[in-house]
PDB file of N, CA and C in Angstrom:
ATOM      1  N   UNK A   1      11.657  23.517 -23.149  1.00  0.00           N
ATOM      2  CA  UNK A   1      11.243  22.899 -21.889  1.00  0.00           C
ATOM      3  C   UNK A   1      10.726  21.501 -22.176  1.00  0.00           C
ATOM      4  N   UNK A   2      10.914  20.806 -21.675  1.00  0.00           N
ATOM      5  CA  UNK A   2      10.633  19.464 -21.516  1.00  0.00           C
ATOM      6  C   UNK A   2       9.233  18.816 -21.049  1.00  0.00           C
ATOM      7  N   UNK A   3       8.642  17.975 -21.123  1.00  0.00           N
ATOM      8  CA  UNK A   3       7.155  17.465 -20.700  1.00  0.00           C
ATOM      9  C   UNK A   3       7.866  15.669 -20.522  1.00  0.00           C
ATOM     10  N   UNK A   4       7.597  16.178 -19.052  1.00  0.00           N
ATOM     11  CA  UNK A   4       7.424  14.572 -18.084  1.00  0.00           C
ATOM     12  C   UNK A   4       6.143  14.246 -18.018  1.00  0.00           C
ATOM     13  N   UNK A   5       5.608  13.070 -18.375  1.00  0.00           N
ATOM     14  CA  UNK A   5       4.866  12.675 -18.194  1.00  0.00           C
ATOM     15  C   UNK A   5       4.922  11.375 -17.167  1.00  0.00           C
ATOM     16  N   UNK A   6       4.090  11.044 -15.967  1.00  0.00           N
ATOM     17  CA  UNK A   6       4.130   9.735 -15.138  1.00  0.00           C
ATOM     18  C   UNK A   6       2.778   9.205 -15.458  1.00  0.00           C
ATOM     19  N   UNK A   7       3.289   7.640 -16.012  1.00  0.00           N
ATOM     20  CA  UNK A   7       2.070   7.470 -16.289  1.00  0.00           C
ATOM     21  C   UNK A   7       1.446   6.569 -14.931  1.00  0.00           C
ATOM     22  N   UNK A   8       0.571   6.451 -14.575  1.00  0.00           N
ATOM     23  CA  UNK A   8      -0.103   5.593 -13.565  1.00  0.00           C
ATOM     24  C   UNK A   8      -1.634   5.678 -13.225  1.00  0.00           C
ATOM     25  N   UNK A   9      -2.238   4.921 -12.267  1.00  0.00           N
ATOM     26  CA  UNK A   9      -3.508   5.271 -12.147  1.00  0.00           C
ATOM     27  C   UNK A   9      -3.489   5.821 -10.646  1.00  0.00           C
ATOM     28  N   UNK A  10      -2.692   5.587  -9.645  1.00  0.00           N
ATOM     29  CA  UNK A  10      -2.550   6.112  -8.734  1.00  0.00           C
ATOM     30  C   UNK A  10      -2.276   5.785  -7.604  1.00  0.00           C
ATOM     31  N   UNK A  11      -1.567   4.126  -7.639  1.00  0.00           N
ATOM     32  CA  UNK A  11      -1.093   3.514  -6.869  1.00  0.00           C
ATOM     33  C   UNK A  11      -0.164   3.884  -6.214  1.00  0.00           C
ATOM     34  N   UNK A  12       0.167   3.207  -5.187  1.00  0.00           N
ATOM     35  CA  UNK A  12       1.450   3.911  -4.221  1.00  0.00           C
ATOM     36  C   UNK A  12       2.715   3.796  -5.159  1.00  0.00           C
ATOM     37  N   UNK A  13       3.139   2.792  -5.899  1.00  0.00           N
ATOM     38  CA  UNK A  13       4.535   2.934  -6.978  1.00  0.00           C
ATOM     39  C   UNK A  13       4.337   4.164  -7.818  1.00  0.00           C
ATOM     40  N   UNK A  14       2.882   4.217  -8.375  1.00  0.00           N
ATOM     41  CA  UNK A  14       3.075   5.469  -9.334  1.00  0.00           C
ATOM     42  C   UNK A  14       3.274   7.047  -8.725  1.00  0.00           C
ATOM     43  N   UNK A  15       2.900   6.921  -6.907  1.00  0.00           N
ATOM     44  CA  UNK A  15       2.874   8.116  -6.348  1.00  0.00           C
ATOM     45  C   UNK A  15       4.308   8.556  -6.220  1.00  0.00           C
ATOM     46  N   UNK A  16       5.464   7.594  -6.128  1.00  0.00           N
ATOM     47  CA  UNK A  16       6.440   7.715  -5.469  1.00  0.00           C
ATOM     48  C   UNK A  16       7.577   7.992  -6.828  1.00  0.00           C
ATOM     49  N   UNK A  17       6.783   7.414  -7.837  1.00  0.00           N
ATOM     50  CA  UNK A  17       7.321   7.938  -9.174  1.00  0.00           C
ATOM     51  C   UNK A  17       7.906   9.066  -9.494  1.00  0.00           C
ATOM     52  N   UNK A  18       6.362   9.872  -9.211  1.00  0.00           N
ATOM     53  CA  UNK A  18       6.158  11.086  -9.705  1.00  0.00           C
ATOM     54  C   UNK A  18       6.919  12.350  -8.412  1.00  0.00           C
ATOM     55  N   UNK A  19       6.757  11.607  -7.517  1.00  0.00           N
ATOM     56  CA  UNK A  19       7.694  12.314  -6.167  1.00  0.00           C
ATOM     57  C   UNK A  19       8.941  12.558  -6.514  1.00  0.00           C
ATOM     58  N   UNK A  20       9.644  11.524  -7.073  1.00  0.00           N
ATOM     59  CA  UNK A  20      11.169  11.327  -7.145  1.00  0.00           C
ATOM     60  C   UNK A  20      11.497  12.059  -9.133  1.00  0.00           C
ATOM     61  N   UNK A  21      10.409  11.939  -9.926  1.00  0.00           N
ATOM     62  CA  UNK A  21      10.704  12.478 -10.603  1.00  0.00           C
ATOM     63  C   UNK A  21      10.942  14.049 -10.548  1.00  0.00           C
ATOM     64  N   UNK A  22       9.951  14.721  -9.981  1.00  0.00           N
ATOM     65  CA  UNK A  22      10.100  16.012  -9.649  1.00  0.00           C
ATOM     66  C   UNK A  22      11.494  16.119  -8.727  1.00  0.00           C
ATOM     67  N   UNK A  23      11.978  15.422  -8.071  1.00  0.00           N
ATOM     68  CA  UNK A  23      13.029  15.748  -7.117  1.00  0.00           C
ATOM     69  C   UNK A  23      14.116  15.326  -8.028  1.00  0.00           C
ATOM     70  N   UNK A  24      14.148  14.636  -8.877  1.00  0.00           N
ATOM     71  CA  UNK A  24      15.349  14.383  -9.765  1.00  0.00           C
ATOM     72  C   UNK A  24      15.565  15.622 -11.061  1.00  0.00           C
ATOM     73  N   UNK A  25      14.277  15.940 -11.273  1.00  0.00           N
ATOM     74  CA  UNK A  25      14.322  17.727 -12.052  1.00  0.00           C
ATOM     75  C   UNK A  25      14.931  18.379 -11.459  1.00  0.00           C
ATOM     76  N   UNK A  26      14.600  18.426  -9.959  1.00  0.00           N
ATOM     77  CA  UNK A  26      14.903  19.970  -9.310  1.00  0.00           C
ATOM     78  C   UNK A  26      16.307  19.454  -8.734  1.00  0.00           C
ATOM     79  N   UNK A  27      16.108  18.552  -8.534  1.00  0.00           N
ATOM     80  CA  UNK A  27      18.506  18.211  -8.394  1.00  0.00           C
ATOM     81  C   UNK A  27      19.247  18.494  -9.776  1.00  0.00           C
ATOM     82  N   UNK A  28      18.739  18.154 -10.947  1.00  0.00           N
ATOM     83  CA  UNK A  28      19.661  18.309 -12.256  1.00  0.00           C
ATOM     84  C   UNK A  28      19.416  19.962 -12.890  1.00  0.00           C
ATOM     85  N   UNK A  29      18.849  20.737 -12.003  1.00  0.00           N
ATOM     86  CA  UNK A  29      18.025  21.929 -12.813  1.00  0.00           C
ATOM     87  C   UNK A  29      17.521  21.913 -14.193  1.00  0.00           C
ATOM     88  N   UNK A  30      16.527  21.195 -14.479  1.00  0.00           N
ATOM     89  CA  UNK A  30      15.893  20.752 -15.821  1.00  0.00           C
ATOM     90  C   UNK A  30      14.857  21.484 -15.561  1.00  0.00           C
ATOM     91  N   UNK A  31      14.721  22.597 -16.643  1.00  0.00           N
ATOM     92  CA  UNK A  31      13.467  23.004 -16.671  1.00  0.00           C
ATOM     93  C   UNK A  31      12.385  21.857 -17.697  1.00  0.00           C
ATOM     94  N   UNK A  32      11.560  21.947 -17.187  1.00  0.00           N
ATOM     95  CA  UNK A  32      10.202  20.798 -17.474  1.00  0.00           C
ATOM     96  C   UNK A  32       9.037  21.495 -16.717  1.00  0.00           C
ATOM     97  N   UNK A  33       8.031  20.092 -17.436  1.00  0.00           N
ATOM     98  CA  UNK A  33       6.398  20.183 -16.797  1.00  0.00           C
ATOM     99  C   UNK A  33       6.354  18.884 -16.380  1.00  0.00           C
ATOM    100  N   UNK A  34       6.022  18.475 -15.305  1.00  0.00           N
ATOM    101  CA  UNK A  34       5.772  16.808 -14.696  1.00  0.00           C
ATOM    102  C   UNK A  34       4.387  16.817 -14.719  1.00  0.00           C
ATOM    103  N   UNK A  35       3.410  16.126 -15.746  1.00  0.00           N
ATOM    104  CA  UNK A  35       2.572  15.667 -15.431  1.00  0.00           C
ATOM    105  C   UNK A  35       2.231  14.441 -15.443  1.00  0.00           C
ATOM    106  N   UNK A  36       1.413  14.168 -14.241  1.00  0.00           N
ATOM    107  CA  UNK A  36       0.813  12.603 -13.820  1.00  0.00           C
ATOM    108  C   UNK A  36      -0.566  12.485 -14.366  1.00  0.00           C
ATOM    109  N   UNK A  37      -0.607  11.205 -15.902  1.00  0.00           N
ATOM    110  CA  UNK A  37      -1.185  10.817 -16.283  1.00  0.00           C
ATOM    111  C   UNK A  37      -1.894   9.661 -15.608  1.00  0.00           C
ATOM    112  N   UNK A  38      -3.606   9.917 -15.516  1.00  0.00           N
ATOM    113  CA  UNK A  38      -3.778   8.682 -15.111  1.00  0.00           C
ATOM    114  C   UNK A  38      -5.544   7.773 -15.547  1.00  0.00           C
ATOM    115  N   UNK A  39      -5.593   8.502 -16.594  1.00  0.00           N
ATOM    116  CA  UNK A  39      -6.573   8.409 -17.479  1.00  0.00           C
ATOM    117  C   UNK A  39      -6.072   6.497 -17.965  1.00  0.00           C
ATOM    118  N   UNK A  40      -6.411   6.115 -17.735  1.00  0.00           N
ATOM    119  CA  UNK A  40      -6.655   4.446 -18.474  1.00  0.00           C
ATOM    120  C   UNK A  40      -5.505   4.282 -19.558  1.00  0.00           C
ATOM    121  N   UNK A  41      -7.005   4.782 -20.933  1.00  0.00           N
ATOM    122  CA  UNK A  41      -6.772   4.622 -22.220  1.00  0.00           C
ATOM    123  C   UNK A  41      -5.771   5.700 -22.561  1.00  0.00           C
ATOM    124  N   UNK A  42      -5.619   6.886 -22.237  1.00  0.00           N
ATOM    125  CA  UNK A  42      -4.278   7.725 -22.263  1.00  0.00           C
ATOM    126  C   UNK A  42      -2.733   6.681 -22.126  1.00  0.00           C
ATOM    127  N   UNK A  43      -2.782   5.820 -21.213  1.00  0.00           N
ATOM    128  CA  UNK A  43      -2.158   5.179 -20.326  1.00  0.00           C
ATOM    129  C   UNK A  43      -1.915   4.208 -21.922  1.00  0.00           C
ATOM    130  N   UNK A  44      -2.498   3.397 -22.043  1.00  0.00           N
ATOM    131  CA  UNK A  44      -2.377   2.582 -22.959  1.00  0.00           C
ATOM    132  C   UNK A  44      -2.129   3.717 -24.547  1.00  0.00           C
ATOM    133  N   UNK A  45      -2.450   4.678 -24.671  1.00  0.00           N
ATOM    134  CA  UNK A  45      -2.169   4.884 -26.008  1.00  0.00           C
ATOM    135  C   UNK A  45      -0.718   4.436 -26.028  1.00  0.00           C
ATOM    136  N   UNK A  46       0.185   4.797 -25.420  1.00  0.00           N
ATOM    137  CA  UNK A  46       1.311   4.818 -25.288  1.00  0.00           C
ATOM    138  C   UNK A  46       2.511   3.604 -25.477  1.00  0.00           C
ATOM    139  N   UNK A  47       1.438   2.732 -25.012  1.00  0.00           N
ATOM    140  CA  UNK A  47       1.668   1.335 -25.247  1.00  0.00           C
ATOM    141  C   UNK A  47       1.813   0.367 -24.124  1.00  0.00           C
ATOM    142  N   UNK A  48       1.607   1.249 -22.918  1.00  0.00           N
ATOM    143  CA  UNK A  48       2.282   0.575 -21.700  1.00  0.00           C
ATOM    144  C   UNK A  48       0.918   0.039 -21.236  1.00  0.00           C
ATOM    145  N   UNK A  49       1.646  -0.985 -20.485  1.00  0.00           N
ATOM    146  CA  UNK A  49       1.270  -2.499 -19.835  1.00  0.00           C
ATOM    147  C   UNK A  49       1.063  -2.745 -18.440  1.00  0.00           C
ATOM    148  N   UNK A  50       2.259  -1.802 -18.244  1.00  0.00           N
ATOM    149  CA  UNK A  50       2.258  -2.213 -16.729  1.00  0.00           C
ATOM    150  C   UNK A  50       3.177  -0.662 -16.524  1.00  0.00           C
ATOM    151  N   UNK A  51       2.126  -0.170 -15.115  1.00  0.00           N
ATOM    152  CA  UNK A  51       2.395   1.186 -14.380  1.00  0.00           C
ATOM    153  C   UNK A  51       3.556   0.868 -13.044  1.00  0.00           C
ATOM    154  N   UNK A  52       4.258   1.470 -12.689  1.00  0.00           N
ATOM    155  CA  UNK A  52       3.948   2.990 -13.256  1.00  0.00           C
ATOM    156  C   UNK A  52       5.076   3.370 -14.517  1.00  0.00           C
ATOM    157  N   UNK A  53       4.745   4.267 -14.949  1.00  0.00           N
ATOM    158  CA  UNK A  53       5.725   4.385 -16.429  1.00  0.00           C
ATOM    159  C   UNK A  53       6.179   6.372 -16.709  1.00  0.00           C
ATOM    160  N   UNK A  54       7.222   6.228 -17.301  1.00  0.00           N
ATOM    161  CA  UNK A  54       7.960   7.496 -17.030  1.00  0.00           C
ATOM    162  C   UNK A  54       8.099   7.696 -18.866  1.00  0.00           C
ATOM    163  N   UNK A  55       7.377   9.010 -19.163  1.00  0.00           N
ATOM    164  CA  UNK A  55       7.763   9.247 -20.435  1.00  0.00           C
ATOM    165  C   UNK A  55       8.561  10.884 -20.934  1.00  0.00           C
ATOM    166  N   UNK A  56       9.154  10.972 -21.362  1.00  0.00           N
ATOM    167  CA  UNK A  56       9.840  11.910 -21.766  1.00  0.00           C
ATOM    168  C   UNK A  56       9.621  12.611 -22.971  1.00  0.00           C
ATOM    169  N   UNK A  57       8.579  13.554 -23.646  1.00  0.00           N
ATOM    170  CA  UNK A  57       8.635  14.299 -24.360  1.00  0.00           C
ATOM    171  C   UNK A  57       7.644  13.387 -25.662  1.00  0.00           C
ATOM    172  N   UNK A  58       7.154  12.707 -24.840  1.00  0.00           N
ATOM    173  CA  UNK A  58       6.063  11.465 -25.822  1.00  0.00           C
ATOM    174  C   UNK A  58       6.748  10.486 -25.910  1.00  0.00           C
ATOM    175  N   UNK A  59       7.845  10.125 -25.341  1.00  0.00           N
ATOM    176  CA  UNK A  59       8.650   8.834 -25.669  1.00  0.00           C
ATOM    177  C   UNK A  59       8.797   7.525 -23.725  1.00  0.00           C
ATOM    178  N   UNK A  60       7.890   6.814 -24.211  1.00  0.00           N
ATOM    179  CA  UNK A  60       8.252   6.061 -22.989  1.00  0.00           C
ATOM    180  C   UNK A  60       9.773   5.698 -22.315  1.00  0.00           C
ATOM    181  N   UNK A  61      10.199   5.533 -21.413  1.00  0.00           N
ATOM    182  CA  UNK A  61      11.310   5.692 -20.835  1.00  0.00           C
ATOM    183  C   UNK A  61      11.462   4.265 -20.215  1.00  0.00           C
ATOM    184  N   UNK A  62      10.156   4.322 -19.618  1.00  0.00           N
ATOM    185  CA  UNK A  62      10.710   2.819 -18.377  1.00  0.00           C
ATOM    186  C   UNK A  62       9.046   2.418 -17.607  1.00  0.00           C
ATOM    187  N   UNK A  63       8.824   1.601 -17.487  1.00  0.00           N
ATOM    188  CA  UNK A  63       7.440   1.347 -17.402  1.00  0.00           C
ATOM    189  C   UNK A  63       7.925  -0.125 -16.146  1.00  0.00           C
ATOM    190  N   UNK A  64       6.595  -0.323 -15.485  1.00  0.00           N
ATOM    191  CA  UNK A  64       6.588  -1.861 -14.586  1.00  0.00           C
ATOM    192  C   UNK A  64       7.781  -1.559 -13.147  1.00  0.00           C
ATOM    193  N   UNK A  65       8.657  -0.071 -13.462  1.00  0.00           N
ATOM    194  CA  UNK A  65       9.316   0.048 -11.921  1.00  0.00           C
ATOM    195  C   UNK A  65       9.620   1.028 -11.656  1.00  0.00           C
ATOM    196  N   UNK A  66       9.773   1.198 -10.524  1.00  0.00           N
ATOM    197  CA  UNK A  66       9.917   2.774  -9.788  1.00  0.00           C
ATOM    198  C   UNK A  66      11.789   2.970  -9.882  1.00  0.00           C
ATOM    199  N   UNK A  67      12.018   3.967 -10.928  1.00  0.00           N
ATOM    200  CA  UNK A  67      13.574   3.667 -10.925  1.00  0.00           C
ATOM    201  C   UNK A  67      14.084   4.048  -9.965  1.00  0.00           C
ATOM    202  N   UNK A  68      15.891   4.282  -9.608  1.00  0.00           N
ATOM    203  CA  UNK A  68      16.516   5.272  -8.687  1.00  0.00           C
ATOM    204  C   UNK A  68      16.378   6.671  -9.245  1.00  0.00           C
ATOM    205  N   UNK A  69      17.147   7.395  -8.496  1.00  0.00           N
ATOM    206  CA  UNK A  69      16.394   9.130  -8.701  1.00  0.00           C
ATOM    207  C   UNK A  69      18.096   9.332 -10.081  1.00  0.00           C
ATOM    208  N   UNK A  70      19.099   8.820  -9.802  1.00  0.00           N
ATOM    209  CA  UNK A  70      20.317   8.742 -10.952  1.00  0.00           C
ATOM    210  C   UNK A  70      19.672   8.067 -12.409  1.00  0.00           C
ATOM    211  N   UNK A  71      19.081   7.315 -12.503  1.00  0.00           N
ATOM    212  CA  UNK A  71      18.307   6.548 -13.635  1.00  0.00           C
ATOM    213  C   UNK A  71      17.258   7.729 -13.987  1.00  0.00           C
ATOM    214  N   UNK A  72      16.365   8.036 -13.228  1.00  0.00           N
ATOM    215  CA  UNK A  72      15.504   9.084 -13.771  1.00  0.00           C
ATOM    216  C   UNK A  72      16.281  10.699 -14.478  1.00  0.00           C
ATOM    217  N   UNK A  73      17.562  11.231 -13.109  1.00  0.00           N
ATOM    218  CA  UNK A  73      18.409  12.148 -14.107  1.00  0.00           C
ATOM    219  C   UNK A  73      18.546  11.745 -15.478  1.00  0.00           C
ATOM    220  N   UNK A  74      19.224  10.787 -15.935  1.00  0.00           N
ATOM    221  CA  UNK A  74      19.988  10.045 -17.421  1.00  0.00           C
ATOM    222  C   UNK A  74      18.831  10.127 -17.982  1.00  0.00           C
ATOM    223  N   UNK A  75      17.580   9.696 -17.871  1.00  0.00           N
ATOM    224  CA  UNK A  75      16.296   9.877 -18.442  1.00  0.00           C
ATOM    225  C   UNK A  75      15.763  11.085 -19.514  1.00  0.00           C
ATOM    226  N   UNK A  76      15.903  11.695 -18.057  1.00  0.00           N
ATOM    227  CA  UNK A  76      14.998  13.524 -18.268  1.00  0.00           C
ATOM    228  C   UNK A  76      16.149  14.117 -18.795  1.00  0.00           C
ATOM    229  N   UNK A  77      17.575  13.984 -19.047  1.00  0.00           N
ATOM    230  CA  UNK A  77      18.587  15.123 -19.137  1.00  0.00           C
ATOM    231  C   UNK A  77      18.608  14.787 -21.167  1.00  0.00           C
TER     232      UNK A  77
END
């Protein structure tokens, strides 16, 4: 199983993130865990700069934009 992580603090981009990520799981049937990180320094261990940011299994993905829900499939799969 997979671990999504969204990283953000809780702005409207990072809300809509984490919306479309879960809806891009449940269109590709990916079993996963989506969790929304939004602890600061969590945020920065990671390396990221600018929210909201999409990581995959400890590996950052895409950070600074809210992708399409096809970009997030290719992501998570």
């Amino acid at each position: 199983m997979k671990l999504i992580q969204v990283l953000g603090t809780g702005c409207p981009k990072c809300k809509k993130l984490e919306e479309m990520t879960r809806q891009a799981a449940k269109e590709a049937n990916i079993e996963c865990e989506v969790l929304k990180v939004t602890d600061i320094n969590a945020i920065m261990n990671f390396g990221v700069m600018m929210t909201p940011a999409l990581a995959v299994d400890g590996v950052v993905k895409v950070s600074g934009r809210v992708p399409s829900i096809d970009e997030i499939k290719a992501m998570i799969q």
